[in-house]
PDB file of N, CA and C in Angstrom:
ATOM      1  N   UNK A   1     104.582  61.355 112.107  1.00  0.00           N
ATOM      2  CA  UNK A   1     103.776  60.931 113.230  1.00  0.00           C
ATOM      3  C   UNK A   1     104.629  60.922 114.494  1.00  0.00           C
ATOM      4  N   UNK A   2     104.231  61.798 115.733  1.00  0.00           N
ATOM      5  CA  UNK A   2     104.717  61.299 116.747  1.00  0.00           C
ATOM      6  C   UNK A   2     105.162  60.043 117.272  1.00  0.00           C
ATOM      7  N   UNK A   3     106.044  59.634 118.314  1.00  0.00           N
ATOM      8  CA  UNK A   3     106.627  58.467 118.888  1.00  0.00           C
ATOM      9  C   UNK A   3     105.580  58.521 120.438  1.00  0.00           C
ATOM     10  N   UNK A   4     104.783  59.376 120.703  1.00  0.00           N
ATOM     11  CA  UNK A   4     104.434  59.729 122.111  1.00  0.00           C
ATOM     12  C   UNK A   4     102.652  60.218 121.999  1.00  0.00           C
ATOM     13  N   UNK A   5     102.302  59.757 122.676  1.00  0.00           N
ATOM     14  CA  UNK A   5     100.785  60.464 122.402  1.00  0.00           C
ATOM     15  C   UNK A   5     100.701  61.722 123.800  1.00  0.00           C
ATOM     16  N   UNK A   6      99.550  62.270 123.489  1.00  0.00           N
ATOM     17  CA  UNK A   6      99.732  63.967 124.485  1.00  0.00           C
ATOM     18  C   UNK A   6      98.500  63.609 125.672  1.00  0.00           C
ATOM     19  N   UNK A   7      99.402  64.212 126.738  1.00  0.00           N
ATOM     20  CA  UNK A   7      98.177  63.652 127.640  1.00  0.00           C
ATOM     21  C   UNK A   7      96.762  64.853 127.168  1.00  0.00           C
ATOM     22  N   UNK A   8      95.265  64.405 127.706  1.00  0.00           N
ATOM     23  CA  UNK A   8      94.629  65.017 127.520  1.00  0.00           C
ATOM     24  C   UNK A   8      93.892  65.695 128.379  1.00  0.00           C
ATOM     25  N   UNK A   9      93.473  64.650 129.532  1.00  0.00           N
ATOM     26  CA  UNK A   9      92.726  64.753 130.687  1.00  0.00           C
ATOM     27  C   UNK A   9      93.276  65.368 131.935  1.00  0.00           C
ATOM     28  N   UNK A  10      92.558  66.527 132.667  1.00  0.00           N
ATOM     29  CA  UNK A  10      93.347  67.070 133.484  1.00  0.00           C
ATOM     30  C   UNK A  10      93.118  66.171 134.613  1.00  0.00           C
ATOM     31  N   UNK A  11      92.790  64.775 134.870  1.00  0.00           N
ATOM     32  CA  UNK A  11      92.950  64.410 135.746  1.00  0.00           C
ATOM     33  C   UNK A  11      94.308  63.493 135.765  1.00  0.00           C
ATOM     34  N   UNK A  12      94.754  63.246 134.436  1.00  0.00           N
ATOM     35  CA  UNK A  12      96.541  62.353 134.101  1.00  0.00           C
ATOM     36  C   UNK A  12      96.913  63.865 134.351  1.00  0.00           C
ATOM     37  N   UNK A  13      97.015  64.741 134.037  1.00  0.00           N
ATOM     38  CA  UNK A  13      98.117  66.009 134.071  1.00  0.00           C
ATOM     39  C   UNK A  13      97.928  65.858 136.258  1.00  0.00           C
ATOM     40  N   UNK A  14      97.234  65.554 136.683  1.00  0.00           N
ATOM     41  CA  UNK A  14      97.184  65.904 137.896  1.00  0.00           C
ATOM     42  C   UNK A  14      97.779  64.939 139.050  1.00  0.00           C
ATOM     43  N   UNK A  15      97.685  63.707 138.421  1.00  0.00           N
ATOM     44  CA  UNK A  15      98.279  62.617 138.778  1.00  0.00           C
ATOM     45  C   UNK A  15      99.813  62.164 138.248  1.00  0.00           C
ATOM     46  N   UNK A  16      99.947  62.808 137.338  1.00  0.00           N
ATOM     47  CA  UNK A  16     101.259  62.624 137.278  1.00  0.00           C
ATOM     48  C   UNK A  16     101.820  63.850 138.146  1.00  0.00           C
ATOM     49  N   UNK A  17     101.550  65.105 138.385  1.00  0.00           N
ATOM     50  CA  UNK A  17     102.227  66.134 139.112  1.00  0.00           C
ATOM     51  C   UNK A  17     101.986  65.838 140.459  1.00  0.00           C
ATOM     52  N   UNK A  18     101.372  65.043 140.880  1.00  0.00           N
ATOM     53  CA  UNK A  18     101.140  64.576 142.223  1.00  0.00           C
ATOM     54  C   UNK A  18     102.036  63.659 142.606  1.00  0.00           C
ATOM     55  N   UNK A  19     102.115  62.663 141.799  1.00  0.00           N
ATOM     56  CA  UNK A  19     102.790  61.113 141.822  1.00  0.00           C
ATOM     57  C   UNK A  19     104.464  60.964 141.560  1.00  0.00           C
ATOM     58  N   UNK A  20     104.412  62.093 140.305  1.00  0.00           N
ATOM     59  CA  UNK A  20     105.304  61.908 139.534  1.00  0.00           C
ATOM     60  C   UNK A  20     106.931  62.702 140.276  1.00  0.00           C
ATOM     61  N   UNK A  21     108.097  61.900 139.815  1.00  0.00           N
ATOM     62  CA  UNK A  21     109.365  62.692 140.042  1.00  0.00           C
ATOM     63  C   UNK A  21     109.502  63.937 139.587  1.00  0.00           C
ATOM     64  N   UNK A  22     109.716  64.901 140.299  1.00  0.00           N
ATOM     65  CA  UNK A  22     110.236  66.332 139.822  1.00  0.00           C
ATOM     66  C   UNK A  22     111.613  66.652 139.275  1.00  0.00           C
ATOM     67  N   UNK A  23     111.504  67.125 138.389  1.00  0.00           N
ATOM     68  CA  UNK A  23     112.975  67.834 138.053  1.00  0.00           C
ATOM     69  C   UNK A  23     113.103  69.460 137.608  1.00  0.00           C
ATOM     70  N   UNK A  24     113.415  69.908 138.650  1.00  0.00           N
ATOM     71  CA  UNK A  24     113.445  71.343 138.488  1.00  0.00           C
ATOM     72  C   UNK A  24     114.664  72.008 137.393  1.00  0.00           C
ATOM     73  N   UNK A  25     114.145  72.973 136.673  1.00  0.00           N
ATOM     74  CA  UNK A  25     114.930  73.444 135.957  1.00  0.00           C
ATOM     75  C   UNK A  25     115.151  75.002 136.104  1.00  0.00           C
ATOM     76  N   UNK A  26     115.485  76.125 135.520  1.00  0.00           N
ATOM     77  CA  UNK A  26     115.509  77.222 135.257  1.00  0.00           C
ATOM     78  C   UNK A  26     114.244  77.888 134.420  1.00  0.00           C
ATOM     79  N   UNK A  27     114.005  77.063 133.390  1.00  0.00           N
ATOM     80  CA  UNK A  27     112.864  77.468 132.323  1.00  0.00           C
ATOM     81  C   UNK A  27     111.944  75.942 132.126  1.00  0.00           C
ATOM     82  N   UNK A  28     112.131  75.168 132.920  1.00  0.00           N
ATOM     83  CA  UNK A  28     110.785  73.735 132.787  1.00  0.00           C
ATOM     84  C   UNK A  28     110.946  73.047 134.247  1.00  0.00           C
ATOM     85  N   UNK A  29     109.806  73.088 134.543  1.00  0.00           N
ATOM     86  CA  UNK A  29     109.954  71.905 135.531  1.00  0.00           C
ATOM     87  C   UNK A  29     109.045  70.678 135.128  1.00  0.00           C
ATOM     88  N   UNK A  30     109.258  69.778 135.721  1.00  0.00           N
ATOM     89  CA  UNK A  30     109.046  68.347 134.712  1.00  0.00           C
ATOM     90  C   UNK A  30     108.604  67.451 135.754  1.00  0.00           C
ATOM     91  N   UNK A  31     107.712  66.509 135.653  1.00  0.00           N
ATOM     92  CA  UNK A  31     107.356  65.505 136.387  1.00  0.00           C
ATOM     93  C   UNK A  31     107.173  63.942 135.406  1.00  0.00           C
ATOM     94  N   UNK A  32     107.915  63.009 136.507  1.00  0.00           N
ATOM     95  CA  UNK A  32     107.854  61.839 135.283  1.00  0.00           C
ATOM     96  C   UNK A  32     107.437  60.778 136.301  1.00  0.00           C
ATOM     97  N   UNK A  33     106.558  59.737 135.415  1.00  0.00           N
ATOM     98  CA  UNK A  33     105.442  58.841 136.260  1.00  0.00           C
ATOM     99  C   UNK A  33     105.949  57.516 135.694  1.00  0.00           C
ATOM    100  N   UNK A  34     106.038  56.202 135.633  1.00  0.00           N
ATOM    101  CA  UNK A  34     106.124  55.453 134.954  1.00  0.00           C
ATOM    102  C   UNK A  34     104.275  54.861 134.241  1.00  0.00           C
ATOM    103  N   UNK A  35     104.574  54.838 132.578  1.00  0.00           N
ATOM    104  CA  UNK A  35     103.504  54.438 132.308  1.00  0.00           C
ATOM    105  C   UNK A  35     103.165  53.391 132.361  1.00  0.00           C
ATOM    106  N   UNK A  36     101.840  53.355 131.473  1.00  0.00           N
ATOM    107  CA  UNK A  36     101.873  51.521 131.681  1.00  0.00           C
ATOM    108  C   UNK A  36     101.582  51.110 129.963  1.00  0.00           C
ATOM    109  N   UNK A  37     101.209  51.488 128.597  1.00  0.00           N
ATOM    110  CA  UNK A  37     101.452  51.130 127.530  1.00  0.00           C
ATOM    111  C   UNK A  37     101.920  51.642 126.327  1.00  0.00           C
ATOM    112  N   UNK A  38     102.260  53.132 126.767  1.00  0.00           N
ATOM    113  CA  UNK A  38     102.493  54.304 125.790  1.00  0.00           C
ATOM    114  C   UNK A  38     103.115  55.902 126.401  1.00  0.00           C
ATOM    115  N   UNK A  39     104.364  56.102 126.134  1.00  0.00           N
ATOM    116  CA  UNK A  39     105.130  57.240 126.597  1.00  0.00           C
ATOM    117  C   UNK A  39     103.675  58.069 126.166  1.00  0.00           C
ATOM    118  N   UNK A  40     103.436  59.100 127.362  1.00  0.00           N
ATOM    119  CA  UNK A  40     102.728  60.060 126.769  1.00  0.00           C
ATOM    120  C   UNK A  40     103.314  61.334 127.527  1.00  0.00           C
ATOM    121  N   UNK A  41     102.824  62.660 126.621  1.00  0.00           N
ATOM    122  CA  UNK A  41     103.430  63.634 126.840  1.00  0.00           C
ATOM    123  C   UNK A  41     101.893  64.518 127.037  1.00  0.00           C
ATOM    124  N   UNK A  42     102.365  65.641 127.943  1.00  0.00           N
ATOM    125  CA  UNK A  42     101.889  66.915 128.156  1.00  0.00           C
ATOM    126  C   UNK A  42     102.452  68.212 128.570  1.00  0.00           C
ATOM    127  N   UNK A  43     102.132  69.455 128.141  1.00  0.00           N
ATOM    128  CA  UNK A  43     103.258  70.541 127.987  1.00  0.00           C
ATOM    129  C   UNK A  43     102.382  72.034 128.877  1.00  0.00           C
ATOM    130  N   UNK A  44     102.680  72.095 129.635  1.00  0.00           N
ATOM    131  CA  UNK A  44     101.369  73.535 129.722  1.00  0.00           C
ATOM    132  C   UNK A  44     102.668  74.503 130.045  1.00  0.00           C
ATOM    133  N   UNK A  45     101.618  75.506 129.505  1.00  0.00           N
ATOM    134  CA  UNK A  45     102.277  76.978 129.230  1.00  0.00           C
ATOM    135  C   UNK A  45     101.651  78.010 129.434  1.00  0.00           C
ATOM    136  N   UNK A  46     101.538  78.279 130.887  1.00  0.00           N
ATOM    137  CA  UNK A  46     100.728  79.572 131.752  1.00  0.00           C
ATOM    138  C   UNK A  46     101.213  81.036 130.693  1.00  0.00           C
ATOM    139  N   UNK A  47      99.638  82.263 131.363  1.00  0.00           N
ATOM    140  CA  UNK A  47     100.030  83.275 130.533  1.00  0.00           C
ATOM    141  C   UNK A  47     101.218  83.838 131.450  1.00  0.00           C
ATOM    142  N   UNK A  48     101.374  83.332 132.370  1.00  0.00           N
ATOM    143  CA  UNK A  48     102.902  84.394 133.103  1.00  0.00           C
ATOM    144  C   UNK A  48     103.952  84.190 131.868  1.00  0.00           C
ATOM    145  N   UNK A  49     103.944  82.841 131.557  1.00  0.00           N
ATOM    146  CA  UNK A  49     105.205  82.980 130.469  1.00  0.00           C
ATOM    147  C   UNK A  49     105.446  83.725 128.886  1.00  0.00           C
ATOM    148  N   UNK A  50     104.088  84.147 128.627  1.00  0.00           N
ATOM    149  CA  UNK A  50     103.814  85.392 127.553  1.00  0.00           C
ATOM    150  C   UNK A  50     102.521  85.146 127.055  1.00  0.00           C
ATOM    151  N   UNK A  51     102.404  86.192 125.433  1.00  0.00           N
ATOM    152  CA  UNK A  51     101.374  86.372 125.844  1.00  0.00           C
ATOM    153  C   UNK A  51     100.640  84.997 124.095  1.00  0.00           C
ATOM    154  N   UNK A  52      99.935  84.669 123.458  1.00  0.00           N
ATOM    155  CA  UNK A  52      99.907  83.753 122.630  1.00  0.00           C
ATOM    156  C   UNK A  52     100.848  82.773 121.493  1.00  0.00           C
ATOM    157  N   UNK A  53     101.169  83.895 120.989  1.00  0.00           N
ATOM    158  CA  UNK A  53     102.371  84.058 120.018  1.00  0.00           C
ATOM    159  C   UNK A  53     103.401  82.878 120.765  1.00  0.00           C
ATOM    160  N   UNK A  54     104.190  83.621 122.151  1.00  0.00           N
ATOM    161  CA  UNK A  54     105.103  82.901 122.321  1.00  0.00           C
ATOM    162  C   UNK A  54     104.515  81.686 123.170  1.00  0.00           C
ATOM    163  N   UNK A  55     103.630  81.851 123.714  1.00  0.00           N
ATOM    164  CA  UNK A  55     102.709  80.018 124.249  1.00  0.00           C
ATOM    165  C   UNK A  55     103.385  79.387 123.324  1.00  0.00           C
ATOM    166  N   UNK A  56     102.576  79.450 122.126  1.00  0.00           N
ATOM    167  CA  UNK A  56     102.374  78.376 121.387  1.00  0.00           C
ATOM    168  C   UNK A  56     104.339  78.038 120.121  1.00  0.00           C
ATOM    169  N   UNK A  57     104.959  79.025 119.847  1.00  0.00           N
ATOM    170  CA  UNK A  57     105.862  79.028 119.809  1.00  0.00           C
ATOM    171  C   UNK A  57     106.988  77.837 120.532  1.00  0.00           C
ATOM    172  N   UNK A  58     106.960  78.458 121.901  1.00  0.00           N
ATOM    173  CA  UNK A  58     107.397  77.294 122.755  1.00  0.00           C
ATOM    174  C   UNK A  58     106.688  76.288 123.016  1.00  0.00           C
ATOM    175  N   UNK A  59     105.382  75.987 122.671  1.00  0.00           N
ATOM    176  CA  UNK A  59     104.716  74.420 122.815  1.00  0.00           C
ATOM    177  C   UNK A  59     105.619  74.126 121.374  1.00  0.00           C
ATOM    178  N   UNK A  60     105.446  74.550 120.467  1.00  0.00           N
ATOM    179  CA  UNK A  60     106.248  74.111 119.080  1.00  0.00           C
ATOM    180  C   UNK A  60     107.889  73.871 119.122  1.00  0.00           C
ATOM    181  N   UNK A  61     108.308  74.310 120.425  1.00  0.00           N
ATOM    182  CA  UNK A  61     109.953  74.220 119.932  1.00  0.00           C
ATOM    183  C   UNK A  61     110.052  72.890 121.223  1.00  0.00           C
ATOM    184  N   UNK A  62     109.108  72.701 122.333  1.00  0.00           N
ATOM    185  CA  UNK A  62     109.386  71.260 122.857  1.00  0.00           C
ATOM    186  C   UNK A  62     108.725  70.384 121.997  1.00  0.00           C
ATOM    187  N   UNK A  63     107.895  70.524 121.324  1.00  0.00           N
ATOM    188  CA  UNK A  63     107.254  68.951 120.633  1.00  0.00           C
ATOM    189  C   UNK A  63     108.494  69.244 119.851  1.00  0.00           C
ATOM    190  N   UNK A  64     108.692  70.021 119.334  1.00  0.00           N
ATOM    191  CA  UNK A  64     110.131  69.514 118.306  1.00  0.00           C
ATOM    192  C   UNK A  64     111.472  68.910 118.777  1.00  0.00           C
ATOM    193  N   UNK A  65     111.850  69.100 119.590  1.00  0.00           N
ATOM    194  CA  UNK A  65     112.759  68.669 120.664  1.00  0.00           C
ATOM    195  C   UNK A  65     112.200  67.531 121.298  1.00  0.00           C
ATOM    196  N   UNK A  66     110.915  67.051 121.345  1.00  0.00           N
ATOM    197  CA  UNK A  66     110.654  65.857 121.759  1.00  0.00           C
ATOM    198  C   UNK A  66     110.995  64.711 120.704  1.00  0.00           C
ATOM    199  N   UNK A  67     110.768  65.397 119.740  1.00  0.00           N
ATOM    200  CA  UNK A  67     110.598  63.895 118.560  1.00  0.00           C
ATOM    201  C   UNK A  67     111.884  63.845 118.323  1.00  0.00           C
ATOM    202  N   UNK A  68     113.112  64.027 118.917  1.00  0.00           N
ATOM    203  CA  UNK A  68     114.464  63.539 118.706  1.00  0.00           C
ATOM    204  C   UNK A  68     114.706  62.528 119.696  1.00  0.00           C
ATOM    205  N   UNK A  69     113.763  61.902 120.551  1.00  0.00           N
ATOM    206  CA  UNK A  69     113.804  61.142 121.604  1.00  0.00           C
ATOM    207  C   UNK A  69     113.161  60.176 121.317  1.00  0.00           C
ATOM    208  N   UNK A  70     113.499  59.001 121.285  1.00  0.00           N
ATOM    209  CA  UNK A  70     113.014  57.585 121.025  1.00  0.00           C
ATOM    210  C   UNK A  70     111.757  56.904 122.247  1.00  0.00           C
ATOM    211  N   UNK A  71     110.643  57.539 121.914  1.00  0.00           N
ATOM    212  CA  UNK A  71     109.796  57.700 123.067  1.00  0.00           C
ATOM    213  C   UNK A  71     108.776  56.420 122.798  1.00  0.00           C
ATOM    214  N   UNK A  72     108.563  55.906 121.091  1.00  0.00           N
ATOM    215  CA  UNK A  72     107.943  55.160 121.092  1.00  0.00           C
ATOM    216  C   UNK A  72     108.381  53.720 121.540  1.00  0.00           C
ATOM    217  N   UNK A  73     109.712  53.524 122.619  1.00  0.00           N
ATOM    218  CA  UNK A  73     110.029  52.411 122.831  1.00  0.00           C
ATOM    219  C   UNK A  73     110.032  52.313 124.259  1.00  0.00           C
ATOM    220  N   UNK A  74     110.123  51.597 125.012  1.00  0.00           N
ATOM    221  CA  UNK A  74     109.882  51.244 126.580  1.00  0.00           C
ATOM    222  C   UNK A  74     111.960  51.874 126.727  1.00  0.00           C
ATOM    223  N   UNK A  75     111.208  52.419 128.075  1.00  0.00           N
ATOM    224  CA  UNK A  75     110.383  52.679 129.170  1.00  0.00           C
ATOM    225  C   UNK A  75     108.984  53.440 128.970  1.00  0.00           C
ATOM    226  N   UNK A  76     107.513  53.035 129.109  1.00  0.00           N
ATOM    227  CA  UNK A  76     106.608  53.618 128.703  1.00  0.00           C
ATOM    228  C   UNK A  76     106.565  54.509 130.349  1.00  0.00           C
ATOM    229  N   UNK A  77     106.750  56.091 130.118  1.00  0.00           N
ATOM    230  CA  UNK A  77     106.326  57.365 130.636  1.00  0.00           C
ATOM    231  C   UNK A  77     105.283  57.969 130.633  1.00  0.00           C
ATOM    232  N   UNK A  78     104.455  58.818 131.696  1.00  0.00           N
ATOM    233  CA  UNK A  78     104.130  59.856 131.519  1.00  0.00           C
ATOM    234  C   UNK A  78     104.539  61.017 132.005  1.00  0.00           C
ATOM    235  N   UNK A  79     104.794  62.312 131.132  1.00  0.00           N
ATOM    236  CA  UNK A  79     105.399  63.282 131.931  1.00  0.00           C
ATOM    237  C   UNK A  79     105.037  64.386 131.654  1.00  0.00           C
ATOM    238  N   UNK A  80     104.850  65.413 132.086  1.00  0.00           N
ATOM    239  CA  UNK A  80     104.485  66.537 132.239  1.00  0.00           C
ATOM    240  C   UNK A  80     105.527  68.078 132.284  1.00  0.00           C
ATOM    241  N   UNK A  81     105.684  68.824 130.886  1.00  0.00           N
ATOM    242  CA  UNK A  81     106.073  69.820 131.026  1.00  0.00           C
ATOM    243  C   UNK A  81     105.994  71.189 131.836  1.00  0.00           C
ATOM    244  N   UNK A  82     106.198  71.752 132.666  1.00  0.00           N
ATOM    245  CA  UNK A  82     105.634  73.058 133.135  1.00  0.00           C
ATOM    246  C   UNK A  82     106.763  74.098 132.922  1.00  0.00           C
ATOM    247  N   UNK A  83     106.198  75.233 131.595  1.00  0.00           N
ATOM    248  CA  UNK A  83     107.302  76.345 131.306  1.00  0.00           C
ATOM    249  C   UNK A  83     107.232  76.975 132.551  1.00  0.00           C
ATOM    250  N   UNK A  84     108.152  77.707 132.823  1.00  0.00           N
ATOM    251  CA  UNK A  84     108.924  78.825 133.980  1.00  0.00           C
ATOM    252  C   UNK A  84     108.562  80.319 133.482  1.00  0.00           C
ATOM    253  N   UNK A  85     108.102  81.470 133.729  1.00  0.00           N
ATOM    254  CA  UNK A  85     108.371  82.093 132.969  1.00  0.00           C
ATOM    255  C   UNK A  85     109.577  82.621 132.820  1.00  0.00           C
ATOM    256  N   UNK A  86     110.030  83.487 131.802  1.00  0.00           N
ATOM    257  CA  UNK A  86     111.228  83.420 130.869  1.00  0.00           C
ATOM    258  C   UNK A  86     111.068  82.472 129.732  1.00  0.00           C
ATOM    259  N   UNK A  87     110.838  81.118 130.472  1.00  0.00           N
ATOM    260  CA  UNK A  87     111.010  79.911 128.953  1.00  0.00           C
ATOM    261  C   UNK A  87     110.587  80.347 127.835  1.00  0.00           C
ATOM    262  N   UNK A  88     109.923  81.838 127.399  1.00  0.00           N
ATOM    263  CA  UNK A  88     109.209  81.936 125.992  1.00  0.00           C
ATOM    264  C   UNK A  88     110.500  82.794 125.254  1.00  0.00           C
ATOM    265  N   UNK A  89     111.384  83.500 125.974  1.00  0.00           N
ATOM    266  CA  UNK A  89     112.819  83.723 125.086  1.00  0.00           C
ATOM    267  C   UNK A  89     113.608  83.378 125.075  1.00  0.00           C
ATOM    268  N   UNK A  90     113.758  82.070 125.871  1.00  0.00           N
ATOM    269  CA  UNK A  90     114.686  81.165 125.651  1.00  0.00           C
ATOM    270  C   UNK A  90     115.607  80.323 124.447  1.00  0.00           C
ATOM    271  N   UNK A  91     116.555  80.463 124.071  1.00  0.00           N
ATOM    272  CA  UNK A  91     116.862  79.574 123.096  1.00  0.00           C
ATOM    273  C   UNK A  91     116.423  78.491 123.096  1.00  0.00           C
ATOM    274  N   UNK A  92     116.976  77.819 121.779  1.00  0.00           N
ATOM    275  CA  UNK A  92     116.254  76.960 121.646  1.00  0.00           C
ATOM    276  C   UNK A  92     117.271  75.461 122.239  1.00  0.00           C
ATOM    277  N   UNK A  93     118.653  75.966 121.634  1.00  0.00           N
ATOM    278  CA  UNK A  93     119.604  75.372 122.891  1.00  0.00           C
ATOM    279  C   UNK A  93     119.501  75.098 124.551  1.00  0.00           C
ATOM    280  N   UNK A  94     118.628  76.219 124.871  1.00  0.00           N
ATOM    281  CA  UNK A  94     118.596  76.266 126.413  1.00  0.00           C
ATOM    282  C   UNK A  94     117.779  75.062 126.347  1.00  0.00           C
ATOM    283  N   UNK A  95     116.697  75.207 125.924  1.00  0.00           N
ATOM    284  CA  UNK A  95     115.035  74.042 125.565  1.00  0.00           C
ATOM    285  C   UNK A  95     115.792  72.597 125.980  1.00  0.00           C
ATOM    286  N   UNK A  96     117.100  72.648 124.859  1.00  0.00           N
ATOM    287  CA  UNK A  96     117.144  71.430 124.112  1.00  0.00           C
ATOM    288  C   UNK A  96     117.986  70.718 125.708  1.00  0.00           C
ATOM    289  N   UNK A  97     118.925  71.463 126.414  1.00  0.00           N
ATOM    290  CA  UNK A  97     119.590  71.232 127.726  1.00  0.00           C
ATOM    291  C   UNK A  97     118.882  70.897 128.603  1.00  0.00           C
ATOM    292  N   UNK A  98     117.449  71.545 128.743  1.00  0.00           N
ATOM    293  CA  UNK A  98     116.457  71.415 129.757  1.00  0.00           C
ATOM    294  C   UNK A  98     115.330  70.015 129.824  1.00  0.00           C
ATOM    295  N   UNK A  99     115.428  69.579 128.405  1.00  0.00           N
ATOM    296  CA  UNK A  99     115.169  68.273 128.458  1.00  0.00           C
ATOM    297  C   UNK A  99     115.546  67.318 128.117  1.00  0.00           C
ATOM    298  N   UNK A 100     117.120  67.761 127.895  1.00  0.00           N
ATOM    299  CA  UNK A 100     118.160  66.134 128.445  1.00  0.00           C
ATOM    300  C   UNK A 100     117.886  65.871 129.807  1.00  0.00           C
ATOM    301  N   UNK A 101     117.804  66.445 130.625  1.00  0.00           N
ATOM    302  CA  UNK A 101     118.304  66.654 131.718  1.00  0.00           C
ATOM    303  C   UNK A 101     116.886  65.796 132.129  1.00  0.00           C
ATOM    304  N   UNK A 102     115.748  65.725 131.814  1.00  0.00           N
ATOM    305  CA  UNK A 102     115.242  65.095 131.960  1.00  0.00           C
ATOM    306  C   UNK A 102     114.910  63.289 131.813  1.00  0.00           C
ATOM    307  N   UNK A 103     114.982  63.442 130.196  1.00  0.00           N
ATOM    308  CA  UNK A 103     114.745  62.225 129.137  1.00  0.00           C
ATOM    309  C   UNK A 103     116.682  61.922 128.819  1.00  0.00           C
ATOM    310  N   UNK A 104     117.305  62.420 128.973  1.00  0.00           N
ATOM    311  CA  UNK A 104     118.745  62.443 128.909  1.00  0.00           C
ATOM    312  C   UNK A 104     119.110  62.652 127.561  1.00  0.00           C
ATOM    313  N   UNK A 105     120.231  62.064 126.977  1.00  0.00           N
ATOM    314  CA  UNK A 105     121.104  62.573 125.522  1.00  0.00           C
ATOM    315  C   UNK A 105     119.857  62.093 124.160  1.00  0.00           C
ATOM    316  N   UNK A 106     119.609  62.792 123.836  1.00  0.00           N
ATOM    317  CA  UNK A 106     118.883  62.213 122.110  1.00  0.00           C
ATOM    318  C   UNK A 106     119.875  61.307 121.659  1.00  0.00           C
ATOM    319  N   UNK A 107     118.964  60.255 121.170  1.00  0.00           N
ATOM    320  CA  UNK A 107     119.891  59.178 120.493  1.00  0.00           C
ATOM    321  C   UNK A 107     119.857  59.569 119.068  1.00  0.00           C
TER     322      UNK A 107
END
């Protein structure tokens, strides 16, 4: 079971990219909101960055890289992934750099 629930509504995906801190990357840019009872996550992955296959690929290699992050404990977040394109041949190392840098070191 996840530590984080996924945002759903494009009006939280819109308010957090409005509201939220940016952190620009190479292959993610990221916006983070403070929540108010539950870290939640959302990931979007435009077709510029490929074409199904690797979408969903890379939605699979950040939720995996998410659940090494202790999300079900306060500070409750919301934040918002946005791949770059490139991010779909990215290692998975690169992934894993791109969201320390956010959420910082996996404990």
């Amino acid at each position: 079971m996840r530590m984080y629930e996924s945002l759903r509504r494009r009006s939280d995906f819109s308010r957090v990219r409005g509201r939220g801190k940016r952190y620009g990357g190479v292959l993610l840019s990221s916006f983070v909101i403070d929540g108010r009872h539950r870290t939640r996550v959302g990931i979007t992955v435009a077709t510029a960055v490929g074409g199904a296959v690797v979408r969903n690929r890379l939605r699979r290699r950040l939720k995996s890289i998410l659940d090494r992050y202790p999300l079900g404990a306060p500070p409750w977040r919301d934040i918002v992934f946005v791949a770059r394109p490139g991010a779909g041949e990215a290692t998975f190392a690169a992934l894993v750099t791109e969201v320390a840098r956010v959420l910082g070191p996996s404990a």
